[in-house]
PDB file of N, CA and C in Angstrom:
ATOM      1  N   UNK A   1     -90.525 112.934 -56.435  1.00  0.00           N
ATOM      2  CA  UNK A   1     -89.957 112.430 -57.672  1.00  0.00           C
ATOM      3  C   UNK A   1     -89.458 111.011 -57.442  1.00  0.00           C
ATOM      4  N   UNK A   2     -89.662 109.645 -58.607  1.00  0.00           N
ATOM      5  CA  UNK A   2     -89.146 109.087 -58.349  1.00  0.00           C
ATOM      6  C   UNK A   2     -88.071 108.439 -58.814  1.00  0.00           C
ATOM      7  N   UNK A   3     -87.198 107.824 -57.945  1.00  0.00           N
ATOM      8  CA  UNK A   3     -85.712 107.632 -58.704  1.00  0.00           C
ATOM      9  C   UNK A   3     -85.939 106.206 -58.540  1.00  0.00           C
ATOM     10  N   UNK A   4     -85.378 106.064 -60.007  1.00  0.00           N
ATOM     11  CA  UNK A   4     -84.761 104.391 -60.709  1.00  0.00           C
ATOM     12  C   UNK A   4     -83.338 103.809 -59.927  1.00  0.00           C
ATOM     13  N   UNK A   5     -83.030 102.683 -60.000  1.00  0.00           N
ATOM     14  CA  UNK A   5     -81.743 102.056 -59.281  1.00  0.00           C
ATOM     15  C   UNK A   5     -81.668 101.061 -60.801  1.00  0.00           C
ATOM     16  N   UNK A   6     -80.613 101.264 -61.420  1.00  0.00           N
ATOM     17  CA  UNK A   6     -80.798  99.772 -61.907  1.00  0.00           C
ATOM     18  C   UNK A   6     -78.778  99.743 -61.967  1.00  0.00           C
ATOM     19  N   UNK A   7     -79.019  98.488 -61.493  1.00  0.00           N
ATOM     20  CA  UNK A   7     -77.763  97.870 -61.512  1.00  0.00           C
ATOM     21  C   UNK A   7     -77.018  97.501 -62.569  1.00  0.00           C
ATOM     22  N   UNK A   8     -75.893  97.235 -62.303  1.00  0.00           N
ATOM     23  CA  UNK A   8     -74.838  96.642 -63.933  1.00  0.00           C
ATOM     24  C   UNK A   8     -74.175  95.555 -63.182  1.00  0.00           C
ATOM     25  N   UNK A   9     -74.390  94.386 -63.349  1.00  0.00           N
ATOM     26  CA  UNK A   9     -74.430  92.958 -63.185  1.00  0.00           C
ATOM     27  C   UNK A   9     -73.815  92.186 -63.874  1.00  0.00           C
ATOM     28  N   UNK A  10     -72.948  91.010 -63.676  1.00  0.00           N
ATOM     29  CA  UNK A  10     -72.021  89.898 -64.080  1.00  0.00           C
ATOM     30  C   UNK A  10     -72.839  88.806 -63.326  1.00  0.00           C
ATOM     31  N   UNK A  11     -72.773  87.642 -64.281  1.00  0.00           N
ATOM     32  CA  UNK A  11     -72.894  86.228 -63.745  1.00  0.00           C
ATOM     33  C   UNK A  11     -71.839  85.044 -64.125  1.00  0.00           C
ATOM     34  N   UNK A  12     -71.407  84.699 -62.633  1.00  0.00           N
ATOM     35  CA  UNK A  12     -69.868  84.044 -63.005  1.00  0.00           C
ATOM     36  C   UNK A  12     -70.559  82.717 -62.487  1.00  0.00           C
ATOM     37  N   UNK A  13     -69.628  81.460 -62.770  1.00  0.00           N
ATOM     38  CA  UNK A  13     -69.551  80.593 -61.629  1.00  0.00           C
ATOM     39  C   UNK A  13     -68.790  79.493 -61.859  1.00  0.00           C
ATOM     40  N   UNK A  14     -68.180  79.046 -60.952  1.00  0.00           N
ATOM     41  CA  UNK A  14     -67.261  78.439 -60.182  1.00  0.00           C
ATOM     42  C   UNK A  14     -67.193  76.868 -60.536  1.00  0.00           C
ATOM     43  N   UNK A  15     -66.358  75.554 -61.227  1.00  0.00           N
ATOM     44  CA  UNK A  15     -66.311  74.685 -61.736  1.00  0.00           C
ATOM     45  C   UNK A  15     -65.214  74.165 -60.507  1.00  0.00           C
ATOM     46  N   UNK A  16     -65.578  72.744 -60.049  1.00  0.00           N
ATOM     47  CA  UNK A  16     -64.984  72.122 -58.425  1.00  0.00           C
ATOM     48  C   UNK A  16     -65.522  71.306 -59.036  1.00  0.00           C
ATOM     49  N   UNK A  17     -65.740  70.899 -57.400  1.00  0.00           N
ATOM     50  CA  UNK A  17     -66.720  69.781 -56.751  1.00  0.00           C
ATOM     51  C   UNK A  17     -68.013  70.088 -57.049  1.00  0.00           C
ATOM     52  N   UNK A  18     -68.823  71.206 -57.021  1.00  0.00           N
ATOM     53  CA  UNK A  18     -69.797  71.459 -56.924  1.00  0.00           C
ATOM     54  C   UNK A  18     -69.826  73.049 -57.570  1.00  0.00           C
ATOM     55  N   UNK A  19     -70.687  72.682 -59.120  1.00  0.00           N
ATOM     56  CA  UNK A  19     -70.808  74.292 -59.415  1.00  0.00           C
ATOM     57  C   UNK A  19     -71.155  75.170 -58.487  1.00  0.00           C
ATOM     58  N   UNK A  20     -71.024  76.393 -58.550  1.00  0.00           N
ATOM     59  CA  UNK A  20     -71.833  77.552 -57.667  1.00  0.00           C
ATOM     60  C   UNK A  20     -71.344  78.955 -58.806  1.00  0.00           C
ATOM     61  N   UNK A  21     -72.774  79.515 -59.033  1.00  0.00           N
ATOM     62  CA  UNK A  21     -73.305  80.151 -59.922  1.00  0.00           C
ATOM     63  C   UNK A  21     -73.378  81.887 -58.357  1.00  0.00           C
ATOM     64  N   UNK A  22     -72.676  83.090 -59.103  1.00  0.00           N
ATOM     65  CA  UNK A  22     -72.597  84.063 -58.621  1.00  0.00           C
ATOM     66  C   UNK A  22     -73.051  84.911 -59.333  1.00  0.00           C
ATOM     67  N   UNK A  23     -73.895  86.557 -58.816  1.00  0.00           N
ATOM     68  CA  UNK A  23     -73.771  87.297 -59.548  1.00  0.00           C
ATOM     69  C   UNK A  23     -73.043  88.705 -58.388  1.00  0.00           C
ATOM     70  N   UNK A  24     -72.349  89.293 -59.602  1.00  0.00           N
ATOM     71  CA  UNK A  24     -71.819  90.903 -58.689  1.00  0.00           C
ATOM     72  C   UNK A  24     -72.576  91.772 -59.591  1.00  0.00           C
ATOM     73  N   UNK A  25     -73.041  92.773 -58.415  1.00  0.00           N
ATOM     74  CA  UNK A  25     -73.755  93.859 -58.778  1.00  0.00           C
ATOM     75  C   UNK A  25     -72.926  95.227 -58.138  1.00  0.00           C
ATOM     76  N   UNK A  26     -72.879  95.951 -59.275  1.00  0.00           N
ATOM     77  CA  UNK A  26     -72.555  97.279 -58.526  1.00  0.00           C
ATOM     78  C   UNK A  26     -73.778  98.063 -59.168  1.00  0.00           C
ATOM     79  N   UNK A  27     -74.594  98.945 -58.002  1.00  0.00           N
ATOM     80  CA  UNK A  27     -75.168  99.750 -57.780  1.00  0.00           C
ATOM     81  C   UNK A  27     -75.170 100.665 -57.717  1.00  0.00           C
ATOM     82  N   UNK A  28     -75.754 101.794 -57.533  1.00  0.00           N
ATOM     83  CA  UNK A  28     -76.030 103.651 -57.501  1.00  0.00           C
ATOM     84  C   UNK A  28     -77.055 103.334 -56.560  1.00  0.00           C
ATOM     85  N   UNK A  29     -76.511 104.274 -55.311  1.00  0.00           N
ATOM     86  CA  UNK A  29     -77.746 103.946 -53.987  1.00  0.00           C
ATOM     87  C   UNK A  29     -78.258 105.410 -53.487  1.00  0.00           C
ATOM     88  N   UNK A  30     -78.894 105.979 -53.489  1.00  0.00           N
ATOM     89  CA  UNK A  30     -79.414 107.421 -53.279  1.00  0.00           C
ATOM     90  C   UNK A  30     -78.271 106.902 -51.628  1.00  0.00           C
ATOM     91  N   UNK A  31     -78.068 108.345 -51.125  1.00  0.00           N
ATOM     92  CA  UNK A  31     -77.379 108.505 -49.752  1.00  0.00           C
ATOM     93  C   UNK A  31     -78.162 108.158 -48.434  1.00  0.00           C
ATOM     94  N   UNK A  32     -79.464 108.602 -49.031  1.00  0.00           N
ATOM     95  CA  UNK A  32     -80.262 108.293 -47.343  1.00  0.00           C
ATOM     96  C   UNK A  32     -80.634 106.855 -47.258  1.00  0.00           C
ATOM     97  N   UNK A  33     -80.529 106.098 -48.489  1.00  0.00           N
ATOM     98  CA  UNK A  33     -81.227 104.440 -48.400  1.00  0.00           C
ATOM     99  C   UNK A  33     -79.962 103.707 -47.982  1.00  0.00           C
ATOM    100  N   UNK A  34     -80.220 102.324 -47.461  1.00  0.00           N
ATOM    101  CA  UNK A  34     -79.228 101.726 -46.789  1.00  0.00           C
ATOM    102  C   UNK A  34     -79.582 100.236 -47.044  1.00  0.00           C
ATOM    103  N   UNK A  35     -79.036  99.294 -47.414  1.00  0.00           N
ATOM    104  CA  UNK A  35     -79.204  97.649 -47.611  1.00  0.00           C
ATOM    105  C   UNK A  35     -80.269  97.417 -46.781  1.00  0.00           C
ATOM    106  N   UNK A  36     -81.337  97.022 -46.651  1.00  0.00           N
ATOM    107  CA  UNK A  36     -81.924  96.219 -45.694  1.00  0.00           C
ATOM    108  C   UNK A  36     -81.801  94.445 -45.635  1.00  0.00           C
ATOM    109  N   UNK A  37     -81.678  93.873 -47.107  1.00  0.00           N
ATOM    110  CA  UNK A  37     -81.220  92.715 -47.241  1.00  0.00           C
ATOM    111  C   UNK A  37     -81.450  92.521 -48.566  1.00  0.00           C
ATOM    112  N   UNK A  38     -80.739  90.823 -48.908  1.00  0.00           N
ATOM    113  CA  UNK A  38     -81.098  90.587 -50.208  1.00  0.00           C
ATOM    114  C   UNK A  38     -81.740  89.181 -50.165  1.00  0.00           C
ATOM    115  N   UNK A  39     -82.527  89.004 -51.119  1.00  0.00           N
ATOM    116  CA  UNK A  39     -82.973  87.952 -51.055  1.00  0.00           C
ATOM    117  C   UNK A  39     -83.239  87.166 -52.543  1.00  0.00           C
ATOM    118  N   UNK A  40     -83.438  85.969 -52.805  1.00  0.00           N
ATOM    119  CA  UNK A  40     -83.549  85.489 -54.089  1.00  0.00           C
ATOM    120  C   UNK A  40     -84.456  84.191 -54.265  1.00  0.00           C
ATOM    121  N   UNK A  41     -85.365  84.144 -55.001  1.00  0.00           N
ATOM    122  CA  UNK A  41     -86.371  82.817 -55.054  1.00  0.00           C
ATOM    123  C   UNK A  41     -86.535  82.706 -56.552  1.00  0.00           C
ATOM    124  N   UNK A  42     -86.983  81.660 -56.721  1.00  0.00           N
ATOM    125  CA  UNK A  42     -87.618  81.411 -58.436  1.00  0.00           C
ATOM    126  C   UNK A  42     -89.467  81.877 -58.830  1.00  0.00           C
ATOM    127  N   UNK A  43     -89.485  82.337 -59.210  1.00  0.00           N
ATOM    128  CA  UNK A  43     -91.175  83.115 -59.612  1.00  0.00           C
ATOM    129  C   UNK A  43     -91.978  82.219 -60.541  1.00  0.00           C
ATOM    130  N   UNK A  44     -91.080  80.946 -60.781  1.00  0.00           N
ATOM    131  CA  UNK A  44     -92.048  80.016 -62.020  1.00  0.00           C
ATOM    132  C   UNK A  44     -91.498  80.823 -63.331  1.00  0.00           C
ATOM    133  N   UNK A  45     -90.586  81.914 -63.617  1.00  0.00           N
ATOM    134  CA  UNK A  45     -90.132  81.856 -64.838  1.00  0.00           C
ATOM    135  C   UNK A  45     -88.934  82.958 -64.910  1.00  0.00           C
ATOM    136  N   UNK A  46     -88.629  83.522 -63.693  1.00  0.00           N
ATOM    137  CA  UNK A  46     -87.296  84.162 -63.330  1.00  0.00           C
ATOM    138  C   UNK A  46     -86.699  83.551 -62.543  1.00  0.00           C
ATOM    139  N   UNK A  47     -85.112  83.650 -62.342  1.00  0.00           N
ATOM    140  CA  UNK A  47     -84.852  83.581 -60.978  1.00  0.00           C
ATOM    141  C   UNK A  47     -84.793  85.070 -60.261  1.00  0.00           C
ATOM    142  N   UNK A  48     -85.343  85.496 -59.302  1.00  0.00           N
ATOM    143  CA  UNK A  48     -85.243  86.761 -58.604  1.00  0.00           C
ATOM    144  C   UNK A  48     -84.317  87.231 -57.390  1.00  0.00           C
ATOM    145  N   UNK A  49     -83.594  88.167 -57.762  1.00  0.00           N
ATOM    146  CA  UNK A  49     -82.593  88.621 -56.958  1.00  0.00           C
ATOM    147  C   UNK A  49     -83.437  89.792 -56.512  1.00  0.00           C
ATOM    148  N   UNK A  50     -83.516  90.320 -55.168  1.00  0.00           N
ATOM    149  CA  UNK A  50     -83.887  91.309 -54.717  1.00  0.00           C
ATOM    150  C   UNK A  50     -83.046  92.293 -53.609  1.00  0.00           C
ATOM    151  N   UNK A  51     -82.601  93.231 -53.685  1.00  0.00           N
ATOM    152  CA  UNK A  51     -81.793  93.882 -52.958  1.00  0.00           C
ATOM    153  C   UNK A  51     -82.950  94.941 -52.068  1.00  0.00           C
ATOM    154  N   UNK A  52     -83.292  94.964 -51.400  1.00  0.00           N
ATOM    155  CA  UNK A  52     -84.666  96.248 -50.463  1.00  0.00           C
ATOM    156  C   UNK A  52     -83.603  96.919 -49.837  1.00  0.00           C
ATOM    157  N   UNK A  53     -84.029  97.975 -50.275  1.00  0.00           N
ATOM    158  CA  UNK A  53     -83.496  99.264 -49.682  1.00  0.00           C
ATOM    159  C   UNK A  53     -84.462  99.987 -48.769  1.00  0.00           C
ATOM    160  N   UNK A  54     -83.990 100.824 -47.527  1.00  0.00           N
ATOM    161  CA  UNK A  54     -84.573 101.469 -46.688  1.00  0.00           C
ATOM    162  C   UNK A  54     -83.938 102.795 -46.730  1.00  0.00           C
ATOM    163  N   UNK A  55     -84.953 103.870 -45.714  1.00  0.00           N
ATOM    164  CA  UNK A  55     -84.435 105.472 -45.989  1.00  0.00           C
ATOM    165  C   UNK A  55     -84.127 105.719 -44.278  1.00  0.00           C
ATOM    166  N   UNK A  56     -82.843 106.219 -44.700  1.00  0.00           N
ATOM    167  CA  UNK A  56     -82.736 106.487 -43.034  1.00  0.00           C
ATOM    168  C   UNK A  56     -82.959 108.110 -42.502  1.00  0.00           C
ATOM    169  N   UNK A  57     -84.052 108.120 -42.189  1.00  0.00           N
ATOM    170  CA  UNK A  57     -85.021 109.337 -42.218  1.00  0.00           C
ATOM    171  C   UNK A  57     -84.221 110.097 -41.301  1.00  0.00           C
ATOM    172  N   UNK A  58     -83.029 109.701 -40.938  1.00  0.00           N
ATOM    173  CA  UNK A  58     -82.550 110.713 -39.970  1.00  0.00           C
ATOM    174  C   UNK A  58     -81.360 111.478 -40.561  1.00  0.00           C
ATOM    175  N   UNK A  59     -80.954 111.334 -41.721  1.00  0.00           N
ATOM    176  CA  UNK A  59     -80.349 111.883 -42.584  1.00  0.00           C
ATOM    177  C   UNK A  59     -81.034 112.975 -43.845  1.00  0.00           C
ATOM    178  N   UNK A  60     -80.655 114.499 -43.792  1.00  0.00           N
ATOM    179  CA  UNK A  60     -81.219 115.010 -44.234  1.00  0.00           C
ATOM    180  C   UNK A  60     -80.579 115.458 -45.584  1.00  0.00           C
ATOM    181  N   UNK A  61     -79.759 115.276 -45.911  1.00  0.00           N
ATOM    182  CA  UNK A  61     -79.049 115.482 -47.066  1.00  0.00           C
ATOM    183  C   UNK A  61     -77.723 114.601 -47.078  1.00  0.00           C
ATOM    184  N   UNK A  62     -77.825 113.372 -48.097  1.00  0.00           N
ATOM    185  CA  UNK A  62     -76.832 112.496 -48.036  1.00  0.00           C
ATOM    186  C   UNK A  62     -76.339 112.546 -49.639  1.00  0.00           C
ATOM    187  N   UNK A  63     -75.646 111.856 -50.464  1.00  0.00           N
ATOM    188  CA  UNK A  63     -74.659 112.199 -51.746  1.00  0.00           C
ATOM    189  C   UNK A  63     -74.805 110.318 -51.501  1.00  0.00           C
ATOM    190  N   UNK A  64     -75.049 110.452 -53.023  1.00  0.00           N
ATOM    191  CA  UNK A  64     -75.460 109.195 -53.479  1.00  0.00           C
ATOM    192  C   UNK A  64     -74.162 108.383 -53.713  1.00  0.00           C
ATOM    193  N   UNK A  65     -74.469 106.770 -53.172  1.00  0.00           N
ATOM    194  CA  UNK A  65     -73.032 106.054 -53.614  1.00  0.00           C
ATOM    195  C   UNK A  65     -73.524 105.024 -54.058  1.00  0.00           C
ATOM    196  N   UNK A  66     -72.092 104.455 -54.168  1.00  0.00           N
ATOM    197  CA  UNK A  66     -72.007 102.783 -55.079  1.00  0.00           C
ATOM    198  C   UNK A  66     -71.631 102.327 -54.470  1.00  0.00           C
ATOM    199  N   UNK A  67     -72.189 101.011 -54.236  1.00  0.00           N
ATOM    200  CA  UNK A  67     -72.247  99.768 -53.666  1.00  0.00           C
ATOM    201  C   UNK A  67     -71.923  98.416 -54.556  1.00  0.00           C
ATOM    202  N   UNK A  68     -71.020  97.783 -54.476  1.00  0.00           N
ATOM    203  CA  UNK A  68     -70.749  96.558 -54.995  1.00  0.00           C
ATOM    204  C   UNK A  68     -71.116  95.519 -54.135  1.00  0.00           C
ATOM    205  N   UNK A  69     -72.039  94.408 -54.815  1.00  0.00           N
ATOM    206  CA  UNK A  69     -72.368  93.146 -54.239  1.00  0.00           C
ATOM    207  C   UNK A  69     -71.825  91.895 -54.918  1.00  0.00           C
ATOM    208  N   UNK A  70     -71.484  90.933 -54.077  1.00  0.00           N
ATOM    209  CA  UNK A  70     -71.224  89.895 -54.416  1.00  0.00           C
ATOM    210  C   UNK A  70     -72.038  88.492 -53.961  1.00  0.00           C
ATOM    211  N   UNK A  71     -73.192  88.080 -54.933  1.00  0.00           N
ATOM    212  CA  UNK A  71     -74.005  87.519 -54.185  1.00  0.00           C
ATOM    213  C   UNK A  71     -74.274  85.783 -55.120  1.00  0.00           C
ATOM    214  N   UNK A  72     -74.117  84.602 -54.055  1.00  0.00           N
ATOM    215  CA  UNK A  72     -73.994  83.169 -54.358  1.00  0.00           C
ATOM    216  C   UNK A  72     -75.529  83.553 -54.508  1.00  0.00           C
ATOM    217  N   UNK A  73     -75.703  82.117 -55.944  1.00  0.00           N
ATOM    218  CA  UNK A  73     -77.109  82.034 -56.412  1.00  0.00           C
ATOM    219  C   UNK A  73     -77.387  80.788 -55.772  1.00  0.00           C
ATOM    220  N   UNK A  74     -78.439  80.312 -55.408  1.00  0.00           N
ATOM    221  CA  UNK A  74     -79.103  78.817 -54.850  1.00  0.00           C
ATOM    222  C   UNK A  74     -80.589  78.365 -55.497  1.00  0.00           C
ATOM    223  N   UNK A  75     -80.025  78.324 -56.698  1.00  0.00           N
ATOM    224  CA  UNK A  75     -81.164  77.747 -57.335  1.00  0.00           C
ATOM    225  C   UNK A  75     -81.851  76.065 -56.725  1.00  0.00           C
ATOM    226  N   UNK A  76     -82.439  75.609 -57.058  1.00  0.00           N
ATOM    227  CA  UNK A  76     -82.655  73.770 -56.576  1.00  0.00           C
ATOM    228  C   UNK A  76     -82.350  73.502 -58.235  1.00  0.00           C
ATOM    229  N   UNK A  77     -82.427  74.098 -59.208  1.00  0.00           N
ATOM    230  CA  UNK A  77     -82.463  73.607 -60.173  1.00  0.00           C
ATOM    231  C   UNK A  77     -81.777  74.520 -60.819  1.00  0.00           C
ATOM    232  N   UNK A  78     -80.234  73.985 -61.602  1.00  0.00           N
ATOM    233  CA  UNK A  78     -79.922  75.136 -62.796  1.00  0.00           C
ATOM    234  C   UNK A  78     -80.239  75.688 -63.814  1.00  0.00           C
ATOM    235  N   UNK A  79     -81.397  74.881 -64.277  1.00  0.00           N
ATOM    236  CA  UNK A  79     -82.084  75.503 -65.298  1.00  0.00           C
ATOM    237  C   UNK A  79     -82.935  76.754 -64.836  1.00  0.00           C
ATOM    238  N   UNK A  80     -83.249  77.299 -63.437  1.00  0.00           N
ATOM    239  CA  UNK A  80     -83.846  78.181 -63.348  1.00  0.00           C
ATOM    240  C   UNK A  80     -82.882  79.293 -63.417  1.00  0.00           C
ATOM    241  N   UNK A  81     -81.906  79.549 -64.183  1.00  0.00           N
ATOM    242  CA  UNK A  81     -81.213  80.519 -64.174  1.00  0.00           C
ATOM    243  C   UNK A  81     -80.886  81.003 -65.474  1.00  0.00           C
ATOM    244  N   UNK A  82     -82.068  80.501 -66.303  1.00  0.00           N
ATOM    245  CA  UNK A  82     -82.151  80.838 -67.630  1.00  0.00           C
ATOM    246  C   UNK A  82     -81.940  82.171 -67.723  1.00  0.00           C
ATOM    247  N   UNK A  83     -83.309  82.588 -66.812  1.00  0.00           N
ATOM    248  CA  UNK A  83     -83.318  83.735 -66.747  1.00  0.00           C
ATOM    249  C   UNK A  83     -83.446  84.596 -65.550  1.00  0.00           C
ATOM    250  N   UNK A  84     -82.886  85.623 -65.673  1.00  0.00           N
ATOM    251  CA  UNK A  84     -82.331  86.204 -64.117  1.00  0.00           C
ATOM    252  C   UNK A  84     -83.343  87.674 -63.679  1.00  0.00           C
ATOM    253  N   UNK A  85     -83.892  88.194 -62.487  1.00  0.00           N
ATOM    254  CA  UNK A  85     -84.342  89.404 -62.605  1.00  0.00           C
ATOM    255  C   UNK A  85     -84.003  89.909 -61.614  1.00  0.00           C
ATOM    256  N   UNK A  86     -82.944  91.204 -62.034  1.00  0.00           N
ATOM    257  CA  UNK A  86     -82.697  92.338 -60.390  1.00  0.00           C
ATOM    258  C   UNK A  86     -83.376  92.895 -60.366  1.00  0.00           C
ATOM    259  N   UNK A  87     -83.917  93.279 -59.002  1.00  0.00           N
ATOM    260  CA  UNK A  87     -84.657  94.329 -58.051  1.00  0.00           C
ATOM    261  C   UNK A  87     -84.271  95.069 -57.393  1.00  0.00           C
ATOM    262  N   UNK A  88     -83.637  95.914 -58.075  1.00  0.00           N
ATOM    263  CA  UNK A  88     -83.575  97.118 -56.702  1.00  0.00           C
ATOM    264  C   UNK A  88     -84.389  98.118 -56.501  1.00  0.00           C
ATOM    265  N   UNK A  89     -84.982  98.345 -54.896  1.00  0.00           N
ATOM    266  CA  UNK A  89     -86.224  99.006 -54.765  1.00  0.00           C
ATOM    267  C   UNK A  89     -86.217  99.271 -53.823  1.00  0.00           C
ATOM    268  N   UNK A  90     -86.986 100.938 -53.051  1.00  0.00           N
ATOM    269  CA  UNK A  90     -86.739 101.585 -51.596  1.00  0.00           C
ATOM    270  C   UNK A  90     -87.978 101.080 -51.355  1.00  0.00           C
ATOM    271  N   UNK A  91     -87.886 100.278 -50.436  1.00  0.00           N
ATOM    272  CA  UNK A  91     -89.124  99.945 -49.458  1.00  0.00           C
ATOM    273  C   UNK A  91     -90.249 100.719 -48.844  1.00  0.00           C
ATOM    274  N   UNK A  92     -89.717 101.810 -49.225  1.00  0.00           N
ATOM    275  CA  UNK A  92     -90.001 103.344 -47.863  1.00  0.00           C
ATOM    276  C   UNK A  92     -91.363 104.091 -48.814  1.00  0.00           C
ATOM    277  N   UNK A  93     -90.680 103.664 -50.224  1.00  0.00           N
ATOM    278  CA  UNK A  93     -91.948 104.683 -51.063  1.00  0.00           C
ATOM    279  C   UNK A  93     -92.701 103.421 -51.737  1.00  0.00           C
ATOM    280  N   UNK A  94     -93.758 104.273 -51.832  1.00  0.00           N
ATOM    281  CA  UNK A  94     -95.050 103.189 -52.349  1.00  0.00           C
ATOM    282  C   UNK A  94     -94.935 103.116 -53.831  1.00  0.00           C
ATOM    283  N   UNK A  95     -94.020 102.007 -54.439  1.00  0.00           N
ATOM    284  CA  UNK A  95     -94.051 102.407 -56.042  1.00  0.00           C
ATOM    285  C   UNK A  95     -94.730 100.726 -56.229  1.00  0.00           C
ATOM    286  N   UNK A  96     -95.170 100.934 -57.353  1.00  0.00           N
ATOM    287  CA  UNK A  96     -95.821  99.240 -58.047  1.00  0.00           C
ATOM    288  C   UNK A  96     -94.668  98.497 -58.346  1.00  0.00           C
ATOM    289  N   UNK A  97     -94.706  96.998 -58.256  1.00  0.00           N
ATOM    290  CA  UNK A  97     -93.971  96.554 -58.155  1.00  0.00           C
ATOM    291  C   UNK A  97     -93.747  95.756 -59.786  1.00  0.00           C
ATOM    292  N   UNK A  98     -92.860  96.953 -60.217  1.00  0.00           N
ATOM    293  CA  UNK A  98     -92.369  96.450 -61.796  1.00  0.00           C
ATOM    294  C   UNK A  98     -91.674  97.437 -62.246  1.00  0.00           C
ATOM    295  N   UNK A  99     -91.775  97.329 -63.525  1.00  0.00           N
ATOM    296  CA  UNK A  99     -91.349  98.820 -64.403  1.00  0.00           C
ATOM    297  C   UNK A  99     -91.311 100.140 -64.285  1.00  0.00           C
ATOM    298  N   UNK A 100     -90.601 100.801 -63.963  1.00  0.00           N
ATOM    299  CA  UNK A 100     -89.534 101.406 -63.372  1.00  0.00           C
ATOM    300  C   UNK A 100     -89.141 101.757 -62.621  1.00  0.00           C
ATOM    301  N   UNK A 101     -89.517 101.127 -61.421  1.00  0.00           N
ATOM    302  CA  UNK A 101     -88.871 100.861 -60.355  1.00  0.00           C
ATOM    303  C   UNK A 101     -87.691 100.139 -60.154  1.00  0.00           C
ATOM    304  N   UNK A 102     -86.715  99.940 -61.200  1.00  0.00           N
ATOM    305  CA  UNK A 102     -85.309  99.597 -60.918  1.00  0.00           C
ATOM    306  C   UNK A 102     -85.160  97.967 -60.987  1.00  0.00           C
ATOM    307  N   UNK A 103     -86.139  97.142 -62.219  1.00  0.00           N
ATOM    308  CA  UNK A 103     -86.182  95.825 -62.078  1.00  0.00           C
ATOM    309  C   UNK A 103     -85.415  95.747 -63.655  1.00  0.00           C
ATOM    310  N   UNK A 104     -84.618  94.816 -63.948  1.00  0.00           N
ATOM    311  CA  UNK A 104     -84.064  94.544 -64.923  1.00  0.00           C
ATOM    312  C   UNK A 104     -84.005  92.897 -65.201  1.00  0.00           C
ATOM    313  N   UNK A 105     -84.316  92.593 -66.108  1.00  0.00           N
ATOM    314  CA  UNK A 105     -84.111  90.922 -66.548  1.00  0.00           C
ATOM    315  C   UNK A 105     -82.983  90.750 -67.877  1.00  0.00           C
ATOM    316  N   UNK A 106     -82.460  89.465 -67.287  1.00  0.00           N
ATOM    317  CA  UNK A 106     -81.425  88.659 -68.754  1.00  0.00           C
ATOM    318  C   UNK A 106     -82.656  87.552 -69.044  1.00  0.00           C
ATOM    319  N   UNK A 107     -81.593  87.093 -69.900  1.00  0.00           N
ATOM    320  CA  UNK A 107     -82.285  85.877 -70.606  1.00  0.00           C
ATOM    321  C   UNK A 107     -82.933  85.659 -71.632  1.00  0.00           C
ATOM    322  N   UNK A 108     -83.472  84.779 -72.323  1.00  0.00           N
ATOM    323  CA  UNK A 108     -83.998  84.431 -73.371  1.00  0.00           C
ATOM    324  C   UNK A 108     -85.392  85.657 -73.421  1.00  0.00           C
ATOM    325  N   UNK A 109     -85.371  86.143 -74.585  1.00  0.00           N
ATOM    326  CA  UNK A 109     -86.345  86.845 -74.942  1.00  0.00           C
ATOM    327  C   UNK A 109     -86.253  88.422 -73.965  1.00  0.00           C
ATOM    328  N   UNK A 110     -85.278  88.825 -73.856  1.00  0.00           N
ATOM    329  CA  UNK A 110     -85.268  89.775 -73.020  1.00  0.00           C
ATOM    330  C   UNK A 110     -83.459  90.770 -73.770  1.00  0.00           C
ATOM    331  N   UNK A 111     -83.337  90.438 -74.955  1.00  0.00           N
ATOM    332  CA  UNK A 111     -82.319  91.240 -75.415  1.00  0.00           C
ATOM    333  C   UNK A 111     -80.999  90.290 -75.753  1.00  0.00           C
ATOM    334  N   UNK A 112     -80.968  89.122 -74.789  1.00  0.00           N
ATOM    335  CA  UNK A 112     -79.875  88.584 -75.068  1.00  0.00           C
ATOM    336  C   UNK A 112     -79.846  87.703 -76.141  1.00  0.00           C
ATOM    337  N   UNK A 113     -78.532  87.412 -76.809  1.00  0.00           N
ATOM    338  CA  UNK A 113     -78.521  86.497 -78.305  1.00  0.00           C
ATOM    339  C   UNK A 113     -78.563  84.659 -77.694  1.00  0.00           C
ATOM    340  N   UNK A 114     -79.609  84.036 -77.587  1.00  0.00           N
ATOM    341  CA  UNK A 114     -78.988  82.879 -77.665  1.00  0.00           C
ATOM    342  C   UNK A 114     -78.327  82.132 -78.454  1.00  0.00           C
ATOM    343  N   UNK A 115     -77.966  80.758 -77.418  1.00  0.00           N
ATOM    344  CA  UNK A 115     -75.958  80.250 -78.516  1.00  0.00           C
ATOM    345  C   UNK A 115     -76.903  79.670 -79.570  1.00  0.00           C
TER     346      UNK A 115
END
């Protein structure tokens, strides 16, 4: 069977010297998967946040938790943060890489009201 991850996400950021654009994610993580890392690039029309999850096969019955992230964005350009897309996804099972596998997008044309 396969299970969805989708996160509930904030995007803050920080007015200084130098903006810096954050998002926090808290998650629902099945028990046996574990962070493997996160990573984030621009796709030519998202910016992509990716969280990969792994199964730690040596656990045979684990109780699912939540995980809160707090993760700095590094765009080269702020306009690529029009629009945003989380990924959360177990590495371990062979699912296609999209819809419903736990990918969610903001942004223009994706539910939100622009100003």
């Amino acid at each position: 069977m396969m299970k969805t991850y989708y996160p509930y996400f904030n995007l803050f950021y920080k007015e200084g010297i130098k903006i810096k654009y954050f998002i926090e994610m808290l998650v629902k993580i099945p028990g046996k998967c574990y962070k493997e890392e996160i990573t984030q690039s621009f796709d030519g029309e998202y910016w992509e946040v990716r969280l990969k999850l792994r199964e730690n096969k040596a656990e045979l019955e684990a109780i699912d938790k939540i995980e809160e992230y707090k993760i700095e964005l590094t765009p080269e350009d702020q306009k690529q943060l029009n629009k945003i897309k989380i990924i959360v996804k177990n590495y371990d099972n062979l699912l296609r890489n999209g819809d419903p596998d736990g990918e969610g997008k903001t942004g223009s044309g994706s539910g939100e009201i622009e100003p």
